[in-house]
C-alpha atoms as a PDB file:
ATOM      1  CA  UNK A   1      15.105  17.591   2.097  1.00  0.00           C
ATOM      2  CA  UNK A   2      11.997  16.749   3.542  1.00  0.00           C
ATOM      3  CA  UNK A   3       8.604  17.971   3.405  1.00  0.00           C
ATOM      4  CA  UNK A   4       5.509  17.470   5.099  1.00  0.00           C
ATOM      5  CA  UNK A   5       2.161  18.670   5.713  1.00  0.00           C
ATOM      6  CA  UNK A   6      -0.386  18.013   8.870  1.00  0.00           C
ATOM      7  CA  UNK A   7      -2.436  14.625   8.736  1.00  0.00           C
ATOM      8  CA  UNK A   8      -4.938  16.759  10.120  1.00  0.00           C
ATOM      9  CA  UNK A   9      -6.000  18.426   6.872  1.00  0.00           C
ATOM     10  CA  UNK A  10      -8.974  17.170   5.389  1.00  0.00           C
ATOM     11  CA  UNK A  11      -9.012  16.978   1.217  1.00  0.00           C
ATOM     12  CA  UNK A  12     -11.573  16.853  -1.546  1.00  0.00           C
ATOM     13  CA  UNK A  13      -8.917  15.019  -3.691  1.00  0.00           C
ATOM     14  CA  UNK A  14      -8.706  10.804  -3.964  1.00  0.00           C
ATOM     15  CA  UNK A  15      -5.370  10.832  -2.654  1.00  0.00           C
ATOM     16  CA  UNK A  16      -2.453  13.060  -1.906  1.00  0.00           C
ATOM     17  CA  UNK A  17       1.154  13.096  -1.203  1.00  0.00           C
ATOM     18  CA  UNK A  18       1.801  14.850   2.380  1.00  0.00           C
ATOM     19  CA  UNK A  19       5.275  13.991   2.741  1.00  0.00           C
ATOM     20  CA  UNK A  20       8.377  13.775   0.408  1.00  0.00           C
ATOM     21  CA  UNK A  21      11.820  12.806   1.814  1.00  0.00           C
ATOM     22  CA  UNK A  22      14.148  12.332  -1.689  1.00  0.00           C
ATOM     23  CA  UNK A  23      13.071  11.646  -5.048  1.00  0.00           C
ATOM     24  CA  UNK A  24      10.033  10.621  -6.045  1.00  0.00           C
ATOM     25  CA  UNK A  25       7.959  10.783  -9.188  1.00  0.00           C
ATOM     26  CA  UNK A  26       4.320  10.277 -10.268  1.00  0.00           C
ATOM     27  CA  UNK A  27       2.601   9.380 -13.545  1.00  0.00           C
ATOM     28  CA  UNK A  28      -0.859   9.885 -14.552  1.00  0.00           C
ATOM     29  CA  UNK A  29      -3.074   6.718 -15.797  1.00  0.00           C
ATOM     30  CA  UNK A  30      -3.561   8.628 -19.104  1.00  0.00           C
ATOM     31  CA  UNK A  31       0.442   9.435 -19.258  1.00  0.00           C
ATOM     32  CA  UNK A  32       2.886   7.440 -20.850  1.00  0.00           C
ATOM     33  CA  UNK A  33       6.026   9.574 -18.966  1.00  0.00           C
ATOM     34  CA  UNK A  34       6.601  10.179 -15.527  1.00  0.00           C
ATOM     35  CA  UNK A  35       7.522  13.258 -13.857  1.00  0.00           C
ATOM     36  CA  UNK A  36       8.500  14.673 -10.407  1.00  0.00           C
ATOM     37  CA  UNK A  37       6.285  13.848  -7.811  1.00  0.00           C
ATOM     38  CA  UNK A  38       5.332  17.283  -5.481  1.00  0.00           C
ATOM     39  CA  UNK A  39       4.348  18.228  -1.894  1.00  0.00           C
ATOM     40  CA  UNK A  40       0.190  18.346  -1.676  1.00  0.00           C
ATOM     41  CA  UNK A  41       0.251  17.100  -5.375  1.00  0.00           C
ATOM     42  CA  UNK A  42      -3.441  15.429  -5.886  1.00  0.00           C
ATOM     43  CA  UNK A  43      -3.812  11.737  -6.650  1.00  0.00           C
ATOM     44  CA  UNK A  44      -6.598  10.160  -9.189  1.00  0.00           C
ATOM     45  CA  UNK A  45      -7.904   6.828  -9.931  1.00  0.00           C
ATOM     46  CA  UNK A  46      -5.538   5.031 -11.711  1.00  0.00           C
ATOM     47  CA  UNK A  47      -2.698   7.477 -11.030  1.00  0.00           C
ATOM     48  CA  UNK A  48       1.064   6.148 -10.208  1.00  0.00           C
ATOM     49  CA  UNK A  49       3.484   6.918  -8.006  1.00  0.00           C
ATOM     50  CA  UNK A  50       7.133   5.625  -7.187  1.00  0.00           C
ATOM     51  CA  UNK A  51      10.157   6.814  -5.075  1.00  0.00           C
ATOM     52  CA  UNK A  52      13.857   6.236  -6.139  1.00  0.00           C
ATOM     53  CA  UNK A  53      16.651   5.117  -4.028  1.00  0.00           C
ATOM     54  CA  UNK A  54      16.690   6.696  -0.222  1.00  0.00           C
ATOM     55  CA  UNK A  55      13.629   7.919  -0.662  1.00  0.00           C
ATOM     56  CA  UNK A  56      10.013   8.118   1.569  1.00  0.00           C
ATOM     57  CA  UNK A  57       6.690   9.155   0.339  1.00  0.00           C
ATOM     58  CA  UNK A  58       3.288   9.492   2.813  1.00  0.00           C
ATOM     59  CA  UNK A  59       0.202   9.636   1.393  1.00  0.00           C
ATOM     60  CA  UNK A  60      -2.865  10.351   2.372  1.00  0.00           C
ATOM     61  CA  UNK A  61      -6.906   9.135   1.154  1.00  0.00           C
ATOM     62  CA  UNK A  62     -10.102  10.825   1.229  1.00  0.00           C
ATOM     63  CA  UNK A  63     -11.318   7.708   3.344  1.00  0.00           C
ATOM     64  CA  UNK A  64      -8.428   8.930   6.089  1.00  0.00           C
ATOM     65  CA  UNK A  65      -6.148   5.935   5.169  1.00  0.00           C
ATOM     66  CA  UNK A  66      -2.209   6.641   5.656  1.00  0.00           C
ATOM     67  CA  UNK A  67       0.267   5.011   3.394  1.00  0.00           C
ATOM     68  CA  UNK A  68       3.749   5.158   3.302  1.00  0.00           C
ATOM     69  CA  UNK A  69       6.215   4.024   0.477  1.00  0.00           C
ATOM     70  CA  UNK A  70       9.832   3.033   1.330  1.00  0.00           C
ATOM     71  CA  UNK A  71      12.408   3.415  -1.533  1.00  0.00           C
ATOM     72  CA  UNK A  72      12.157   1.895  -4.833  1.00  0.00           C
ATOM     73  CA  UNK A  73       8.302   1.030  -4.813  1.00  0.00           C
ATOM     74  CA  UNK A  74       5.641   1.680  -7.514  1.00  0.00           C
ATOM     75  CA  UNK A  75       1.923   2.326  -6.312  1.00  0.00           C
ATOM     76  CA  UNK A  76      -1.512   2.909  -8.443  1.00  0.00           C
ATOM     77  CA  UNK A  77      -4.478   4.804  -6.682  1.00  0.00           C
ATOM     78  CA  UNK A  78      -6.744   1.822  -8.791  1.00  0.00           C
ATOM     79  CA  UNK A  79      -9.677   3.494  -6.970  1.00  0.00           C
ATOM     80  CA  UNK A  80     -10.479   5.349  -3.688  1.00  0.00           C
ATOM     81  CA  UNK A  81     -14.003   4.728  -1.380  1.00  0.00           C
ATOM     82  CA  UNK A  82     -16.486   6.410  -1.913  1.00  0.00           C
ATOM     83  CA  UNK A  83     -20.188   6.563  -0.208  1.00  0.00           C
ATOM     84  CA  UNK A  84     -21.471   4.244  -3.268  1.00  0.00           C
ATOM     85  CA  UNK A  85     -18.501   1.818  -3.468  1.00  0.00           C
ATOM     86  CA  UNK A  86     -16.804   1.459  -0.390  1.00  0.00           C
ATOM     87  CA  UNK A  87     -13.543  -0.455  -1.514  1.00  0.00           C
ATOM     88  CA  UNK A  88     -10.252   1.608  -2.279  1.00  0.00           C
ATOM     89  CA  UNK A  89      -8.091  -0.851  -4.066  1.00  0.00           C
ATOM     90  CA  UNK A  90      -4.218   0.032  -4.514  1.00  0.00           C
ATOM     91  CA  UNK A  91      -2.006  -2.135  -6.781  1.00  0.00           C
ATOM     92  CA  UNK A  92       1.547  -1.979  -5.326  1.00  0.00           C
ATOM     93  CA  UNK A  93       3.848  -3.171  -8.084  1.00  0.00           C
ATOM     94  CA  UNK A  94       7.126  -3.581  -6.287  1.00  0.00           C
ATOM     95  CA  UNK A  95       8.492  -1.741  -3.126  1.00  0.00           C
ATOM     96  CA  UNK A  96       7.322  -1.446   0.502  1.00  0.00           C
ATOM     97  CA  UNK A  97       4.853  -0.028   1.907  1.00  0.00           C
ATOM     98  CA  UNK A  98       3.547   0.349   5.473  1.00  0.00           C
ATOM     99  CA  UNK A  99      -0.437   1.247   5.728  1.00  0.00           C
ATOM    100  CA  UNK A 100      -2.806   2.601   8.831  1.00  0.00           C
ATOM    101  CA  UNK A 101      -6.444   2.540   7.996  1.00  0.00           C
ATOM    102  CA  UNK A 102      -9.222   3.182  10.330  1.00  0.00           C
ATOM    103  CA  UNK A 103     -11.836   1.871   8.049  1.00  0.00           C
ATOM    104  CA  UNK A 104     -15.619   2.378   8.461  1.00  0.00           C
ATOM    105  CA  UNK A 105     -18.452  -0.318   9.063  1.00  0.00           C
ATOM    106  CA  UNK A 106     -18.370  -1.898   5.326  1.00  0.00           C
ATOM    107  CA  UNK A 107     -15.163  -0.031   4.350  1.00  0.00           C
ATOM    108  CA  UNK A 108     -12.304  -2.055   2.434  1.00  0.00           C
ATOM    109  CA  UNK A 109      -9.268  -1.697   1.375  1.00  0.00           C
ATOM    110  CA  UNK A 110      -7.250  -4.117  -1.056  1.00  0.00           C
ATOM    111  CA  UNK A 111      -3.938  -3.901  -1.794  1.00  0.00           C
ATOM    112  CA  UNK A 112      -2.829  -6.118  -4.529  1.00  0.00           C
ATOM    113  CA  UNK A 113       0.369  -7.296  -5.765  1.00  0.00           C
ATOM    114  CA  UNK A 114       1.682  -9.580  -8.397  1.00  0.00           C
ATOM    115  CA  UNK A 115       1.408 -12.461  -5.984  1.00  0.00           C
ATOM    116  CA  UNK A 116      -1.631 -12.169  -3.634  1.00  0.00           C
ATOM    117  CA  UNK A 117      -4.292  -9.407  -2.675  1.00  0.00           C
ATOM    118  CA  UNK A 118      -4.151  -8.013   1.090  1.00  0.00           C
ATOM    119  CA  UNK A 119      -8.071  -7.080   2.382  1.00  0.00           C
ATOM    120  CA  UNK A 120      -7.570  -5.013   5.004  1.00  0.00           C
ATOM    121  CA  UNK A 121     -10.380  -3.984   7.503  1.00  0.00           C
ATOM    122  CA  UNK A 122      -8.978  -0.975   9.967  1.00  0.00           C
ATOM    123  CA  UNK A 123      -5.003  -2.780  11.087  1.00  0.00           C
ATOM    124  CA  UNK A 124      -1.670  -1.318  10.896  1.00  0.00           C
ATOM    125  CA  UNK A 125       0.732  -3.743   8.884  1.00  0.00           C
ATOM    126  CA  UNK A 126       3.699  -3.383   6.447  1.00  0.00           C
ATOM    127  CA  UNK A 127       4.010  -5.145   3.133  1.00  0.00           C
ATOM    128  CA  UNK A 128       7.276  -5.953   0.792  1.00  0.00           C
ATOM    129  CA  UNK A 129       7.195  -6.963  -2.731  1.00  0.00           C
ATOM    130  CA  UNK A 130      10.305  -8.304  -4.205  1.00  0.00           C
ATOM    131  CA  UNK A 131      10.896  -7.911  -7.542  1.00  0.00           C
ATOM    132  CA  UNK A 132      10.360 -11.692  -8.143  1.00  0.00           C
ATOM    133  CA  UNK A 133       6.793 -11.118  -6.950  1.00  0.00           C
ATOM    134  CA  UNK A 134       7.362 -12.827  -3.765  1.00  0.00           C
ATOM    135  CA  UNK A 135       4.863 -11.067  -1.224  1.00  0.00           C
ATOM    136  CA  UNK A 136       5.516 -10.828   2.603  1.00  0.00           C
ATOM    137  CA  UNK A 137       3.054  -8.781   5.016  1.00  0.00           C
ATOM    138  CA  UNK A 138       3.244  -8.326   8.409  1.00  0.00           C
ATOM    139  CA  UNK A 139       0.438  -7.407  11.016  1.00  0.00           C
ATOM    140  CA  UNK A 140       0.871  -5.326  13.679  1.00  0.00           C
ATOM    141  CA  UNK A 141      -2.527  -5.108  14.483  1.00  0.00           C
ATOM    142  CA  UNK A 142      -6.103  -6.193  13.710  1.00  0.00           C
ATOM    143  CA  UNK A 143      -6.606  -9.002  10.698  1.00  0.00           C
ATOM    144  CA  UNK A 144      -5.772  -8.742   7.329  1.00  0.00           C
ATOM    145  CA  UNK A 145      -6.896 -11.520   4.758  1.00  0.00           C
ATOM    146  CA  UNK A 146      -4.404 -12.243   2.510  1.00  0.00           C
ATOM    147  CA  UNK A 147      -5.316 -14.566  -0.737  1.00  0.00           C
ATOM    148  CA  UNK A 148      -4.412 -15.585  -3.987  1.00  0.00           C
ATOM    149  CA  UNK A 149      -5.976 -17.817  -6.711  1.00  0.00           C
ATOM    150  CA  UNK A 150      -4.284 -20.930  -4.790  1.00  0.00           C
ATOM    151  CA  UNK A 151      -6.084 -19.650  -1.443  1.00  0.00           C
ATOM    152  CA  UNK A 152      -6.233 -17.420   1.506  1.00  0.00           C
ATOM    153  CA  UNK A 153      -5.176 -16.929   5.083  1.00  0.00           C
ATOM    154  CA  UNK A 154      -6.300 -14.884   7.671  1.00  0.00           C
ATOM    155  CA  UNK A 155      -3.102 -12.901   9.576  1.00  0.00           C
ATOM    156  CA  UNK A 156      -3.702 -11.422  13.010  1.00  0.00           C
ATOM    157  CA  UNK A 157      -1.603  -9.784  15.049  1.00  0.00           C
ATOM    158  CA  UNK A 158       2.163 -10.533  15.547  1.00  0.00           C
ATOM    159  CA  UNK A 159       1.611 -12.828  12.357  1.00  0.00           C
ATOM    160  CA  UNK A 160       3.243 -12.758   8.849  1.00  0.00           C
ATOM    161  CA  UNK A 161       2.430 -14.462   5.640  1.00  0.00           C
ATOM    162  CA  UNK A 162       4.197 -15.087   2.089  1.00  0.00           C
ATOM    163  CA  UNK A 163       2.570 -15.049  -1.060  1.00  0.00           C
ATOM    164  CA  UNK A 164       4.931 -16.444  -4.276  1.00  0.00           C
ATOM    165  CA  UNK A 165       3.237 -16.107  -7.788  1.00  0.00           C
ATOM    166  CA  UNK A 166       1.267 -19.434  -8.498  1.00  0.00           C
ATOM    167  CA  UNK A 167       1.760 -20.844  -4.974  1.00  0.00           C
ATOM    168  CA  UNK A 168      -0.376 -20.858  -2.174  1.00  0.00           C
ATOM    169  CA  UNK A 169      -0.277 -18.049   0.745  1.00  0.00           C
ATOM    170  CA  UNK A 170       1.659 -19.371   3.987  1.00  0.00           C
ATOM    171  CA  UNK A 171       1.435 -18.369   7.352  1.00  0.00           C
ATOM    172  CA  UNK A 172       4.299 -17.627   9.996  1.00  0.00           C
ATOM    173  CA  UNK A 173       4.528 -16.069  13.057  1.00  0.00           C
ATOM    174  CA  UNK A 174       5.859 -12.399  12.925  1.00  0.00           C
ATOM    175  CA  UNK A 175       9.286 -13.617  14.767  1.00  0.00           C
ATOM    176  CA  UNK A 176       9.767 -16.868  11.906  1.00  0.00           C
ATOM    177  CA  UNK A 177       9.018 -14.337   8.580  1.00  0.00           C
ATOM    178  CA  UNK A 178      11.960 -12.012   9.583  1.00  0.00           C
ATOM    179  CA  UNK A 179      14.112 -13.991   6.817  1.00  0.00           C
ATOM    180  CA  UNK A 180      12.004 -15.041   4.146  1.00  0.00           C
ATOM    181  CA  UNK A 181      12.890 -12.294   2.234  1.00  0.00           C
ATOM    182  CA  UNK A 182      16.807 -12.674   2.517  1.00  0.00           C
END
């Protein structure tokens, strides 16, 4: 079954989920269990969420960004902009995810995983973490800088790049990154 609720709606919450096709559940940064994640269920800092086989989750931000989880990914809210720190940093442990953020002048948003951080400043892309660590994003538009301790590369449009733990980020054309995760 799926639900959903309008993008239009404007929240006083971090984060929350606005669509639900399958299962997914959500954990809370103080909780050591998780439990079944809801329709217009509110997100905190350091809050997780994760979706099980054939299942989608949509969220949405306070700072209007759109996320959406394909099956079998973990996400933590690691903190959402605000009008004092402008950065709303996501940690997406394994999964896929595809983002759209329209971020404001000074508005960032990071999404890290295990093998490189994403800095996105208002682009559409899509991101896939294998459970090796190996990293692969893909712009569809604007830039994204994607970097690791080994270094960092900028991806425009119609570009891809892969990020392994401990190696350096590398750079591909959109077309050329459609296997690297086979």
């Amino acid at each position: 079954a799926q639900e959903s609720r309008g993008l239009g709606d404007v929240y006083k919450r971090q984060a929350e989920i606005i669509s639900l096709q399958g299962t997914g559940d959500q954990r809370a940064a103080s909780a050591a269990d998780w439990g079944p994640a809801k329709l217009a269920q509110a997100l905190a800092q350091g809050d997780f969420v994760r979706t099980r086989q054939a299942a989608k989750m949509a969220l949405l931000f306070a700072d209007d960004t759109q996320l959406r989880l394909h099956q079998n990914t973990v996400l933590q809210v690691k903190g959402v902009a605000t009008p004092a720190q402008p950065v709303t940093t996501l940690l997406l442990n394994a999964g896929r995810a595809w983002t759209q953020t329209k971020r404001a002048d000074g508005s960032r948003l990071n999404l890290e995983t295990p093998a490189a951080t994403a800095a996105i400043r208002g682009t559409d892309w899509d991101i896939s973490v294998e459970d090796d660590g190996r990293t692969l994003i893909t712009v569809l538009s604007g830039t994204v800088e994607f970097s690791n301790a080994q270094g960092s590369v900028s991806v425009g449009a119609n570009e891809a790049a892969l990020a392994e733990v401990g190696k350096a980020c590398l750079l591909y054309t959109s077309d050329a990154a459609d296997d690297l995760l086979c």
